[in-house]
N, C-alpha and C. Protein backbone atom coordinates (compact mmCIF):
# COMPACT_ATOMS: atom_id res chain seq x y z
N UNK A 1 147.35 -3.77 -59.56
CA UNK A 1 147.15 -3.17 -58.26
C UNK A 1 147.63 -4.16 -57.20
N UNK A 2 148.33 -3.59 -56.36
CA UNK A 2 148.96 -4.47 -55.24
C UNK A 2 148.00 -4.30 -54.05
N UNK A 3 147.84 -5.75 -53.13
CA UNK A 3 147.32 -6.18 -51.88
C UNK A 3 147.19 -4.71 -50.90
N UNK A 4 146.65 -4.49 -50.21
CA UNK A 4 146.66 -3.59 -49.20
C UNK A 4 147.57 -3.70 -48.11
N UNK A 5 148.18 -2.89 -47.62
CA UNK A 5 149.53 -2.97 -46.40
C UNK A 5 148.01 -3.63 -44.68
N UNK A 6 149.44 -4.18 -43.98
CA UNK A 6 148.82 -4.17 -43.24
C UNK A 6 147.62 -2.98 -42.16
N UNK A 7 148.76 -2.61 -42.44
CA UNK A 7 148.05 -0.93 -40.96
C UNK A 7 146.66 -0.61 -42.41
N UNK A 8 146.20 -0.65 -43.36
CA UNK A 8 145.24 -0.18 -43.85
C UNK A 8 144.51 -1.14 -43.91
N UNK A 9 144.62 -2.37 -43.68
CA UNK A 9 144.14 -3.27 -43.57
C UNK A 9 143.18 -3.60 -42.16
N UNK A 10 144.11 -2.92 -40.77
CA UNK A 10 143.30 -2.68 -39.74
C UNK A 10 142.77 -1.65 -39.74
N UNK A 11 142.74 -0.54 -40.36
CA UNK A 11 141.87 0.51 -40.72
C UNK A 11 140.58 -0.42 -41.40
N UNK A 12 140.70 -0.60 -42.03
CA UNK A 12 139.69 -1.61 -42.80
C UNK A 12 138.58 -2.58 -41.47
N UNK A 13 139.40 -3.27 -40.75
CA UNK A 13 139.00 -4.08 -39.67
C UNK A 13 138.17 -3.18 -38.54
N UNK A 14 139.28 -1.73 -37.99
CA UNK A 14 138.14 -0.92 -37.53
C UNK A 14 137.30 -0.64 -37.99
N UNK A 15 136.94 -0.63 -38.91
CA UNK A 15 135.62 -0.01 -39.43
C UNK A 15 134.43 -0.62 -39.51
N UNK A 16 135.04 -1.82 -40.12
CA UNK A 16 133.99 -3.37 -39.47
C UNK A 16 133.64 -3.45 -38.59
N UNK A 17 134.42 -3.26 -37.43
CA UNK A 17 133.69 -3.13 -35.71
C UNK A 17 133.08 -2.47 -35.68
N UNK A 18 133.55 -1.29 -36.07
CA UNK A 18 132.78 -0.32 -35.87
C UNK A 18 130.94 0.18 -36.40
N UNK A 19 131.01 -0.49 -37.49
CA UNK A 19 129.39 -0.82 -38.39
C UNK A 19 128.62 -1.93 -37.43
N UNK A 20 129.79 -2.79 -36.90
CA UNK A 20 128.79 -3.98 -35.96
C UNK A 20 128.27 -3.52 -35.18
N UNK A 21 129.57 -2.81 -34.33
CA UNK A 21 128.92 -1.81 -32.96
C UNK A 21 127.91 -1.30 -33.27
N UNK A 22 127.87 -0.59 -34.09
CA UNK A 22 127.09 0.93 -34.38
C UNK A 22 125.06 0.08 -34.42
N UNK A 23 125.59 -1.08 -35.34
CA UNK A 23 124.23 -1.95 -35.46
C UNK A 23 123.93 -2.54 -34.20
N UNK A 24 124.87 -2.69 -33.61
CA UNK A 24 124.05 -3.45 -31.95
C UNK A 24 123.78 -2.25 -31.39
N UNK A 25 124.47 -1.04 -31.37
CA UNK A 25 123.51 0.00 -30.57
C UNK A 25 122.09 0.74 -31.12
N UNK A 26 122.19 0.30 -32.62
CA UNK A 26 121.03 0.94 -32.49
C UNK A 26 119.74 -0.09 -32.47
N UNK A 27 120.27 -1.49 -32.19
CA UNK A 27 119.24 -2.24 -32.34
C UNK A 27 118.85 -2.39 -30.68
N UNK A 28 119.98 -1.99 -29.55
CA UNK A 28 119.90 -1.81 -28.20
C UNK A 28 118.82 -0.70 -27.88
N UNK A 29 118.94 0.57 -28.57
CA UNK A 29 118.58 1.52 -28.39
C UNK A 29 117.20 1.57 -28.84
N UNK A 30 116.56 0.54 -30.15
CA UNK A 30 115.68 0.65 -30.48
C UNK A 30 114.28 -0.28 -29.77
N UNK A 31 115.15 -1.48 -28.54
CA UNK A 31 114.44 -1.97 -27.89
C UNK A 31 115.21 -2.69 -26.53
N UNK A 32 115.57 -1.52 -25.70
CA UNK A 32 116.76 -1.52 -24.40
C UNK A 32 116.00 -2.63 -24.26
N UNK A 33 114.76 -3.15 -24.06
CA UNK A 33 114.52 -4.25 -22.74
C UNK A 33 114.21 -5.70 -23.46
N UNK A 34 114.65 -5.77 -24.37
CA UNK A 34 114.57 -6.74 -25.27
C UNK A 34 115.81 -7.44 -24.83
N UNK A 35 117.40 -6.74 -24.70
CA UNK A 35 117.97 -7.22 -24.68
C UNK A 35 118.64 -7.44 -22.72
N UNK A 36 119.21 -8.58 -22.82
CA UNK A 36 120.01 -8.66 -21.15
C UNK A 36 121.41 -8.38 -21.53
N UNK A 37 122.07 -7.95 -22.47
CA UNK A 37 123.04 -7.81 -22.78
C UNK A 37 123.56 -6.94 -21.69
N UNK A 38 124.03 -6.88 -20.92
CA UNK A 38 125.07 -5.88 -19.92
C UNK A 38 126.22 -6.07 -19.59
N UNK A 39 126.99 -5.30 -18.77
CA UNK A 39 128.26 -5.80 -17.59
C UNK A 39 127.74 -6.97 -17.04
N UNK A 40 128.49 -8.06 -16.82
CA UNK A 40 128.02 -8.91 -16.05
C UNK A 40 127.66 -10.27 -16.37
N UNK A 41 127.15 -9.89 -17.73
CA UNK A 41 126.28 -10.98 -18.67
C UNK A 41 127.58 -11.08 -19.41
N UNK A 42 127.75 -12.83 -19.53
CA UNK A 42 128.87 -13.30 -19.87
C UNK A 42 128.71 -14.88 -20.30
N UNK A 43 127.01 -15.53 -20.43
CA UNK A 43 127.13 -16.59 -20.80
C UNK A 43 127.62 -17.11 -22.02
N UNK A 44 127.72 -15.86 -23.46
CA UNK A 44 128.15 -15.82 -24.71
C UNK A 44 129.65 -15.89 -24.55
N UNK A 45 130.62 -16.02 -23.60
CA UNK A 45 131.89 -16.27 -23.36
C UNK A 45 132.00 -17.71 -23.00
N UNK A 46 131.21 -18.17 -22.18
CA UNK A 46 131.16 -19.58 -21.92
C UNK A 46 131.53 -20.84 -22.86
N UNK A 47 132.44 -20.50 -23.53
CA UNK A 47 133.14 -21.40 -24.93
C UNK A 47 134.53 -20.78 -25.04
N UNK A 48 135.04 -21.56 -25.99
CA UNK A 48 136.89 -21.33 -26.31
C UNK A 48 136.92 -21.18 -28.15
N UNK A 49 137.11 -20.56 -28.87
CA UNK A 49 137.34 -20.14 -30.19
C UNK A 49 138.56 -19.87 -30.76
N UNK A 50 138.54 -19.71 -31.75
CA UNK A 50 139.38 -19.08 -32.80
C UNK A 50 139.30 -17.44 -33.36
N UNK A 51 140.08 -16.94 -34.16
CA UNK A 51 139.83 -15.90 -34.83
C UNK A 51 140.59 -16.05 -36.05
N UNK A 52 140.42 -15.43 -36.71
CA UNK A 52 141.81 -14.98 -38.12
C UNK A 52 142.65 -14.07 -37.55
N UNK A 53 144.04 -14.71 -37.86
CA UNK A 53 145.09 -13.88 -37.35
C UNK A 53 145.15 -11.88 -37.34
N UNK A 54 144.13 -11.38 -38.21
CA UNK A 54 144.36 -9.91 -38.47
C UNK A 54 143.49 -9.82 -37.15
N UNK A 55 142.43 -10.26 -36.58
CA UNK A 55 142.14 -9.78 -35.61
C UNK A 55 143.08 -10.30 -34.27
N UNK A 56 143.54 -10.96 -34.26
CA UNK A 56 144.58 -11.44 -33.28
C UNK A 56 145.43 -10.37 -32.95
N UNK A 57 145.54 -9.98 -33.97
CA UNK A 57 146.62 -8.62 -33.75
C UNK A 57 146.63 -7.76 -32.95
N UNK A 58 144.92 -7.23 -33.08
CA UNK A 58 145.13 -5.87 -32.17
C UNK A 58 145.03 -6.73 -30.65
N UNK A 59 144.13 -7.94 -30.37
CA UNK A 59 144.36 -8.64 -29.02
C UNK A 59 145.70 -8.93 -28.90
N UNK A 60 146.57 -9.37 -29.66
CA UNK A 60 147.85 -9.34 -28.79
C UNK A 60 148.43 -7.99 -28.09
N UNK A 61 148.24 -6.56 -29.12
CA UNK A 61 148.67 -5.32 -28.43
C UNK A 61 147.64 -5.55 -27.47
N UNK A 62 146.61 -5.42 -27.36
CA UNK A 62 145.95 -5.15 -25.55
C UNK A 62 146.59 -6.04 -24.77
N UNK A 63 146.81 -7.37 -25.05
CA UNK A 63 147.53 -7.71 -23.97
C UNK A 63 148.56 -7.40 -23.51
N UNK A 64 149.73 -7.30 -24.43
CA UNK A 64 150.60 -5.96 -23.97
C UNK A 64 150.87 -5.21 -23.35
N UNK A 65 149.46 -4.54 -23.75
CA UNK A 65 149.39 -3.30 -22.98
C UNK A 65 148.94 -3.58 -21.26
N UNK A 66 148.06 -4.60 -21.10
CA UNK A 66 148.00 -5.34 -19.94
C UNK A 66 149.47 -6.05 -19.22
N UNK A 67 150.35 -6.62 -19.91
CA UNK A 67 151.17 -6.46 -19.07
C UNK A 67 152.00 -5.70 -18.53
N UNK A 68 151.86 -4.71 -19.27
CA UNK A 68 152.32 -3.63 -18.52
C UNK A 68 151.81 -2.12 -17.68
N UNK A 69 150.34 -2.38 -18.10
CA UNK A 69 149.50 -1.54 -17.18
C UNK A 69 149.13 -2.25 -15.86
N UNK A 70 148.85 -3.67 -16.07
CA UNK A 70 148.45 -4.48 -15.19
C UNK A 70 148.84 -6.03 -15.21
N UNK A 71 149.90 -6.14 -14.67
CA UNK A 71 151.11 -7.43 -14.77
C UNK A 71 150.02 -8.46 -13.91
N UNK A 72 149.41 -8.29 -12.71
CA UNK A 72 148.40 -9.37 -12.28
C UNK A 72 147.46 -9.94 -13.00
N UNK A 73 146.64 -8.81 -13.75
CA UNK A 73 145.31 -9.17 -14.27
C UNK A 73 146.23 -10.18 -16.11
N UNK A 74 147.30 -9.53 -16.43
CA UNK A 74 148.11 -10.31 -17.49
C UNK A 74 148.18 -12.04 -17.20
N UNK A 75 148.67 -11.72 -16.09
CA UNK A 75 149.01 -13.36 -15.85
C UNK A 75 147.89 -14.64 -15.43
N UNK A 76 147.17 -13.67 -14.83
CA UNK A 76 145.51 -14.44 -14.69
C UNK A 76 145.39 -14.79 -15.94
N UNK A 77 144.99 -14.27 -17.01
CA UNK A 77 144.68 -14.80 -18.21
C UNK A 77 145.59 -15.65 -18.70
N UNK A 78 146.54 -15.31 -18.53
CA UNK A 78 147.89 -16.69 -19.23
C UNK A 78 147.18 -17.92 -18.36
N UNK A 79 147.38 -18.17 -16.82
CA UNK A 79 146.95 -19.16 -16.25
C UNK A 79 145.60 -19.72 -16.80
N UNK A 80 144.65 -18.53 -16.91
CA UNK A 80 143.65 -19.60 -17.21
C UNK A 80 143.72 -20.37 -18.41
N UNK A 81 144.45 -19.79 -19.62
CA UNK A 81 144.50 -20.65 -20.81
C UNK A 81 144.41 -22.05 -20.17
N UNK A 82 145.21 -22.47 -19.26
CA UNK A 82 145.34 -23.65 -19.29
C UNK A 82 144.65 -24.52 -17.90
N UNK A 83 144.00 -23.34 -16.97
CA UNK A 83 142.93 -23.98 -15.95
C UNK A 83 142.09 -24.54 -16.59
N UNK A 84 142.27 -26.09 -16.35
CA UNK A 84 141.10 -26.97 -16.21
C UNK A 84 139.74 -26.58 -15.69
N UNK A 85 139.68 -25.79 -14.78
CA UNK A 85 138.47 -24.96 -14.29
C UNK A 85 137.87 -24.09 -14.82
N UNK A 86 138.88 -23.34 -15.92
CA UNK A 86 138.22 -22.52 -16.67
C UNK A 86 137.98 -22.89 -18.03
N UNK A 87 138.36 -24.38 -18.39
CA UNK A 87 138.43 -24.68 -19.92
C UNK A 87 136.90 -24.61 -20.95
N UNK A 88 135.85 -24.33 -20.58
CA UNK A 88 135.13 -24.26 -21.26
C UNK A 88 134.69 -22.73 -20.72
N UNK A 89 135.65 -21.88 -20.54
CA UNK A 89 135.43 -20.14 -20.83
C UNK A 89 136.70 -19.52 -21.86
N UNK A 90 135.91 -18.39 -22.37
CA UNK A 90 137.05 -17.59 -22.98
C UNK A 90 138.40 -17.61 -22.03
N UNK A 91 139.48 -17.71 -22.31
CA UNK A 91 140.77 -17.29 -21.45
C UNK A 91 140.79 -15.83 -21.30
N UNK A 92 140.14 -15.30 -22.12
CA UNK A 92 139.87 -13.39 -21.92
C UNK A 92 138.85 -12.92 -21.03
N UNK A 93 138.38 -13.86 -20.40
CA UNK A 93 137.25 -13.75 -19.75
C UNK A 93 137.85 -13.68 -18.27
N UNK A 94 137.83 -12.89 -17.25
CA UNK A 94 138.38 -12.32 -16.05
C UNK A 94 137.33 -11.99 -15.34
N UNK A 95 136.71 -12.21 -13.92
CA UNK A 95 135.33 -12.24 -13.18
C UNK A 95 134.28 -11.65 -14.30
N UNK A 96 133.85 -12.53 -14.95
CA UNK A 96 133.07 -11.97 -15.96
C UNK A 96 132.57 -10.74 -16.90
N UNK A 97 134.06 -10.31 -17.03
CA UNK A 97 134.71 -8.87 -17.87
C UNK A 97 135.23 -9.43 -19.38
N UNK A 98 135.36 -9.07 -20.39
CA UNK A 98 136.32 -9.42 -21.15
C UNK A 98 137.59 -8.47 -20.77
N UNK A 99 138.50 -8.89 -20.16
CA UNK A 99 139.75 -8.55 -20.22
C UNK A 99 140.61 -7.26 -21.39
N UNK A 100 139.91 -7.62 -22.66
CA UNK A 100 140.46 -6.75 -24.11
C UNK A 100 139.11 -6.38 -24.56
N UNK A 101 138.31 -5.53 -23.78
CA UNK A 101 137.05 -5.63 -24.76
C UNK A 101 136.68 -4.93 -25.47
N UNK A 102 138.01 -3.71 -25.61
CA UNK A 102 137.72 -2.69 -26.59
C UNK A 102 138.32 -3.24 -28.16
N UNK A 103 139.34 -4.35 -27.69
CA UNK A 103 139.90 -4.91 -29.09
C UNK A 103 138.95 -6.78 -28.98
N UNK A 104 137.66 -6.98 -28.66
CA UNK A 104 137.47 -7.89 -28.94
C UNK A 104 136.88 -8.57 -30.29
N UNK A 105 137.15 -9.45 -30.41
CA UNK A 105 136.94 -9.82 -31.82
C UNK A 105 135.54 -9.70 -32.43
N UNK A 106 135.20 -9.70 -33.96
CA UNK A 106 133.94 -9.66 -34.18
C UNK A 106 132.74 -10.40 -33.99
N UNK A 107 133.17 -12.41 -33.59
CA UNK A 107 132.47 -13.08 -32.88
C UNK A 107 131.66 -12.29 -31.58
N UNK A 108 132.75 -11.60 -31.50
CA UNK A 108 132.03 -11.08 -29.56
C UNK A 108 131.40 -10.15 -30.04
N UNK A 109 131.26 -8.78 -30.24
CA UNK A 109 130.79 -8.00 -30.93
C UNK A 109 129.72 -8.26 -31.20
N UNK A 110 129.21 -9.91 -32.22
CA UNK A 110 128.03 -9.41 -32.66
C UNK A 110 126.86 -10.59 -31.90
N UNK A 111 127.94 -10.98 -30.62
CA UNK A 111 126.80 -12.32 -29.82
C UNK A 111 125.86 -11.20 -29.17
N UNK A 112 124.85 -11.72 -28.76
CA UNK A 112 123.61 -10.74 -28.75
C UNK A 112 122.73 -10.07 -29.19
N UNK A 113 122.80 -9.66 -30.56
CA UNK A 113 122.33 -9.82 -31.76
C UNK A 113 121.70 -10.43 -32.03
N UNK A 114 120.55 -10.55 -32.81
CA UNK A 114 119.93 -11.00 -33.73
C UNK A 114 120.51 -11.19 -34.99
N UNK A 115 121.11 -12.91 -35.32
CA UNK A 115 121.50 -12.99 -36.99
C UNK A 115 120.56 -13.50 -38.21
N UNK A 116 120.77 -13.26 -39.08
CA UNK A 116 120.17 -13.94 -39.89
C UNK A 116 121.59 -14.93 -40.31
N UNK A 117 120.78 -16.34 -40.23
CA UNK A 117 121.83 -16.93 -40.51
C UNK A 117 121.19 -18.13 -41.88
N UNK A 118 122.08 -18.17 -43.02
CA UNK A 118 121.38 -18.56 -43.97
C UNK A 118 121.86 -20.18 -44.79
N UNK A 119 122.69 -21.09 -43.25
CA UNK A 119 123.11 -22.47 -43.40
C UNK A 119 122.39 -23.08 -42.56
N UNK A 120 122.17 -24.21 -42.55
CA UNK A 120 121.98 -24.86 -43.88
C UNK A 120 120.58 -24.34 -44.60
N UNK A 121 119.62 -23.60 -43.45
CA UNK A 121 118.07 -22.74 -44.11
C UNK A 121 118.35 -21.72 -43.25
N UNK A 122 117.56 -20.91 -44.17
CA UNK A 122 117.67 -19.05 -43.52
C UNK A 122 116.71 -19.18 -42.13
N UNK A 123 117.24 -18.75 -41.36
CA UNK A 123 116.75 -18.53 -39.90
C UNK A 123 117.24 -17.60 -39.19
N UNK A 124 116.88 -16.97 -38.10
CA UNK A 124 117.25 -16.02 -37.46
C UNK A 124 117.41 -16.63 -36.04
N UNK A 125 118.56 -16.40 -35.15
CA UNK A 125 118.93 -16.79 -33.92
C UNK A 125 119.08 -15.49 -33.25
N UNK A 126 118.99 -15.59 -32.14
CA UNK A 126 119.41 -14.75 -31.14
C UNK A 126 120.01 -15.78 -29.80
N UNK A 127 120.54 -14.81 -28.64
CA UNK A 127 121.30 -15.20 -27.45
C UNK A 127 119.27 -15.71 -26.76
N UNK A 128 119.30 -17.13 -26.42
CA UNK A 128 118.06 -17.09 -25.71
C UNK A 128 117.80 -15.98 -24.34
N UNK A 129 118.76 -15.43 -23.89
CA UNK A 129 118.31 -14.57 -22.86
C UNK A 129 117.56 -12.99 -23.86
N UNK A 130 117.84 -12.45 -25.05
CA UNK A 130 117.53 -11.58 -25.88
C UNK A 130 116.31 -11.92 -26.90
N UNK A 131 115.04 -11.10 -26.03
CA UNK A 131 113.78 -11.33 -27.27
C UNK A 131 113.36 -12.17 -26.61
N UNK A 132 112.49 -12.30 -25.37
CA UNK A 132 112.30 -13.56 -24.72
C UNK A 132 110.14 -13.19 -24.90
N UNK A 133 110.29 -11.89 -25.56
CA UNK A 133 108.59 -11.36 -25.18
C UNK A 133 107.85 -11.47 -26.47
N UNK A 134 109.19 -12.07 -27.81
CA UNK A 134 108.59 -11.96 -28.90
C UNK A 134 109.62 -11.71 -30.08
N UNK A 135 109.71 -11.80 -31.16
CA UNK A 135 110.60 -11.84 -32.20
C UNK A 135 111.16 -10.13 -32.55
N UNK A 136 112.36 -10.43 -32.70
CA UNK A 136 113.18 -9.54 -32.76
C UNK A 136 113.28 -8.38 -34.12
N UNK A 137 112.90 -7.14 -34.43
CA UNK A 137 112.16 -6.38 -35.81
C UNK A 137 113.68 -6.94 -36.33
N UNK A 138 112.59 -6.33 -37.40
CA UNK A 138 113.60 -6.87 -38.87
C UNK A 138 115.02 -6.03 -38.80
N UNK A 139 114.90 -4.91 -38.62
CA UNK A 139 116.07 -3.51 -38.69
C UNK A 139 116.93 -3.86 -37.61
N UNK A 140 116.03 -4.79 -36.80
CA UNK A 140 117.96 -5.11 -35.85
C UNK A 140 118.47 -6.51 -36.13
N UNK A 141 117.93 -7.26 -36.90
CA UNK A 141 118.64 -8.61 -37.77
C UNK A 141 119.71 -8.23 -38.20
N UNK A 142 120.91 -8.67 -37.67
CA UNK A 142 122.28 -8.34 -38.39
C UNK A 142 122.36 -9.82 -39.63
N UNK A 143 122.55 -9.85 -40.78
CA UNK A 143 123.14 -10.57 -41.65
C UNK A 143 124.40 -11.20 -41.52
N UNK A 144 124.66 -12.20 -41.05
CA UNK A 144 126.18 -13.23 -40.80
C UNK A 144 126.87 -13.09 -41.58
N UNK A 145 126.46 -12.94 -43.11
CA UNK A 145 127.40 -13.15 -43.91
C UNK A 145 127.99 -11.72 -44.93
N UNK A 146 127.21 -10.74 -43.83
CA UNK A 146 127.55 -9.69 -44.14
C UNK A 146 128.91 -8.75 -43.22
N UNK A 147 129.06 -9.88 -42.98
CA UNK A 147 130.14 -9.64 -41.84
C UNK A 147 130.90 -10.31 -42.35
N UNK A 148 130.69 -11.60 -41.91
CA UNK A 148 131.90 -12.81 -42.93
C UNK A 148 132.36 -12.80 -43.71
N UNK A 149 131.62 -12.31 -44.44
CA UNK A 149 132.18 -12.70 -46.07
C UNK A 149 133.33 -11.53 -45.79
N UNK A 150 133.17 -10.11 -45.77
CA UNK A 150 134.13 -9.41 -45.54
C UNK A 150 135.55 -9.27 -44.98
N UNK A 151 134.96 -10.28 -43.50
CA UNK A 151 135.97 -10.14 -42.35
C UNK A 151 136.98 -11.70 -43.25
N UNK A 152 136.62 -12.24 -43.83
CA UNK A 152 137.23 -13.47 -44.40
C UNK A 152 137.96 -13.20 -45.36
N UNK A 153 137.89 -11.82 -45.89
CA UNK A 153 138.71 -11.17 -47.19
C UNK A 153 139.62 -10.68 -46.72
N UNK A 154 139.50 -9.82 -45.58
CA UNK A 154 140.16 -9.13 -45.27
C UNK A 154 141.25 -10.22 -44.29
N UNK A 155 140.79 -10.86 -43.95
CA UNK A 155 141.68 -12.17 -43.15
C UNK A 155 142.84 -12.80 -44.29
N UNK A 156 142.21 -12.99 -45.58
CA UNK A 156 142.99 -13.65 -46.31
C UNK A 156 144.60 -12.14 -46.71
N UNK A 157 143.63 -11.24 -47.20
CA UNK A 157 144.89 -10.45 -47.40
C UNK A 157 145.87 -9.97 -46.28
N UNK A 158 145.41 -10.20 -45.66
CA UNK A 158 146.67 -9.68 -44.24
C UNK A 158 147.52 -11.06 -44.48
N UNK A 159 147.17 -12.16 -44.23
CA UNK A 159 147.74 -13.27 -44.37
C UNK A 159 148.34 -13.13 -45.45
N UNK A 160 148.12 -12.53 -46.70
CA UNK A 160 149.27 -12.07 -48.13
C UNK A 160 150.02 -11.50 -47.82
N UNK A 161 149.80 -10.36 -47.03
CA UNK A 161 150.87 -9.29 -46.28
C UNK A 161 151.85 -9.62 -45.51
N UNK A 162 151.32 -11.02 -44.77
CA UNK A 162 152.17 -11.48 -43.81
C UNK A 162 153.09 -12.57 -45.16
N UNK A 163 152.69 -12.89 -45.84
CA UNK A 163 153.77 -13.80 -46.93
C UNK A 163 152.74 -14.84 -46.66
N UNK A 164 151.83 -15.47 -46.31
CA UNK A 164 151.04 -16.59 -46.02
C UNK A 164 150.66 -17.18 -47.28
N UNK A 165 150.55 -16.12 -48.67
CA UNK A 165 150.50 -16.70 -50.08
C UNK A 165 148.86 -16.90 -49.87
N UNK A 166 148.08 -17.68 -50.57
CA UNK A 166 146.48 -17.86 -50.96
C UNK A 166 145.89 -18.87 -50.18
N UNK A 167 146.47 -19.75 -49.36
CA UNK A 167 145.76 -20.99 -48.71
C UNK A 167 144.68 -20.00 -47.82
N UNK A 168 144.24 -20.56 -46.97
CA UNK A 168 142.83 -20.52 -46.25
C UNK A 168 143.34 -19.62 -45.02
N UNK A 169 142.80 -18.76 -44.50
CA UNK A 169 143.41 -17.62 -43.92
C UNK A 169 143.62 -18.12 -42.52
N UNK A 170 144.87 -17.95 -41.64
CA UNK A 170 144.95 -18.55 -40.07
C UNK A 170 144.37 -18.23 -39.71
N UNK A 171 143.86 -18.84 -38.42
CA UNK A 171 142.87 -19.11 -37.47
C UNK A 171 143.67 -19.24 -36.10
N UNK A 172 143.77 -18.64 -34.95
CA UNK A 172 144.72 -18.43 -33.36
C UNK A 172 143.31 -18.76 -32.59
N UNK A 173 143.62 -19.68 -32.22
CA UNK A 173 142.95 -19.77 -30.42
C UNK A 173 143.03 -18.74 -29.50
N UNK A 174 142.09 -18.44 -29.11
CA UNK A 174 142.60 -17.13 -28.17
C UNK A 174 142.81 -17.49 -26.81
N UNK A 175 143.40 -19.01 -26.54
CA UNK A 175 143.63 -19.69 -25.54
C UNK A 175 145.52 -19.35 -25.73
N UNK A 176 145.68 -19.95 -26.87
CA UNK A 176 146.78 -19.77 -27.43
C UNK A 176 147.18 -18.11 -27.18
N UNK A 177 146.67 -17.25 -27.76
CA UNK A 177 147.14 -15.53 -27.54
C UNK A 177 147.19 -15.58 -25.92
N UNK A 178 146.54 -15.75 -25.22
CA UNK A 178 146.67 -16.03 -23.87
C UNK A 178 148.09 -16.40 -23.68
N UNK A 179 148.19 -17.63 -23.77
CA UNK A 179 149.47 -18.25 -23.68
C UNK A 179 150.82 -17.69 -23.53
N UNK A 180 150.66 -16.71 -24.93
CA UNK A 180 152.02 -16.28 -25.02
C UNK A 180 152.27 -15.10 -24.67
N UNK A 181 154.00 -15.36 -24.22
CA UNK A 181 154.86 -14.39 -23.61
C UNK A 181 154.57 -13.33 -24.39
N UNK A 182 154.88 -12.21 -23.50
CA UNK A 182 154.66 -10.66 -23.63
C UNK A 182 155.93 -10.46 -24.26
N UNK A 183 156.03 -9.85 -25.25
CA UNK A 183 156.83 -8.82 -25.95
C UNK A 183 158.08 -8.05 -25.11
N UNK A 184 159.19 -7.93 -25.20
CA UNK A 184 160.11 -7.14 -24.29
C UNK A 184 159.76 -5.88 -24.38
N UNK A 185 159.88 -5.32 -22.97
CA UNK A 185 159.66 -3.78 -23.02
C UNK A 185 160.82 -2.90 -23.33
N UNK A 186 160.71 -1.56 -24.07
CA UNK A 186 161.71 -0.62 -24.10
C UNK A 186 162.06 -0.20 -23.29
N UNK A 187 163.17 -0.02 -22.43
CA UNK A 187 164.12 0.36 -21.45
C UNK A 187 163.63 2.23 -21.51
C-alpha cells in the first residue's frame, strides 16, 4: 500500500481541526464563563513557533489569498516578522486578530483548552485566564497526545509526499511563512 497523496492528506488535517474545534466548543458551551477565550484575547499569541510543514500549507494559501484580497494587511505581517517590537508575538498576529484564523494551526486551536499533558507527570494545564473559579470537568480535558501523536504522522507522510524520505518531519517558523514573497498572480 502506497503513502497517502497530499490533498488527502489535508483532508486528513481538516478533520483534525475540525475534532479540536468541535472539542473546544463543546467544552465552551458546556461552561461559557469558565472560559475568557474571545475576540480580543490574544495573550496565547504572545510567543513565536513552529509548525510541520503540512500545516504550513494551508497558511501559506491564506496568505495569498491576503495578498491579494488585502495587499496592506499582507505586508503588515511580512514587516512584523522582523519588527523588533513585535518579536515576542505571533507575526500572524495583526491588532490582536490572527490574521489566517480560519487556517490556523493546531497549536492555536487548542490554546485555551484544558490539556492533559502526560511529560514529564500527567497533569492538566489550562490558559491561567480559563478556570480561574475551580478545576476544569473531566469531558473538556483535551488529551495532547491525542492530537500529536496523529498530527506528527500525518506531518511525517506529507513530508514522504513531498520526497523528504523518513527523517523527522519539517518544522517552518511562522515568522519565516510571514517572510515570504507571495506567489505570482494569474494575469
Amino acid at each position: 500500500m502506497s503513502d497517502p497523496d497530499r490533498p488527502a492528506l489535508a483532508a486528513i488535517l481538516v478533520q483534525l481541526r475540525g475534532r479540536v474545534d468541535a472539542h473546544f466548543a463543546a467544552a465552551q458551551a458546556r461552561m461559557p464563563e469558565a472560559f475568557a477565550c474571545r475576540a480580543g484575547c490574544d495573550s496565547c499569541c504572545h510567543q513565536r513557533f513552529g509548525v510541520y510543514a503540512a500545516e504550513a500549507e494551508p497558511i501559506r494559501r491564506a496568505l495569498a489569498d491576503l495578498a491579494v484580497r488585502t495587499p496592506v494587511l499582507r505586508n503588515r505581517i511580512r514587516e512584523q516578522a522582523d519588527d523588533p517590537a513585535h518579536r515576542h508575538h505571533c507575526a500572524l498576529l495583526v491588532d490582536g486578530a490572527c490574521a489566517v484564523y480560519a487556517e490556523r494551526p493546531m497549536i492555536c486551536r487548542s490554546h485555551g483548552l484544558p490539556i492533559a499533558v502526560a511529560d514529564p507527570a500527567p497533569r492538566v494545564d489550562h490558559c491561567p485566564l480559563n478556570f480561574t473559579s475551580g478545576p476544569p470537568p473531566r469531558e473538556s480535558v483535551l488529551r495532547l497526545d491525542a492530537v500529536n501523536q496523529p498530527l506528527a504522522v500525518l506531518a511525517t507522510l506529507w513530508d514522504r509526499a513531498e520526497g523528504q524520505g523518513d527523517r523527522s518531519p519539517v518544522r517552518v517558523d511562522l515568522a519565516d511563512l510571514a517572510r515570504e514573497p507571495d506567489p505570482p498572480t494569474n494575469p
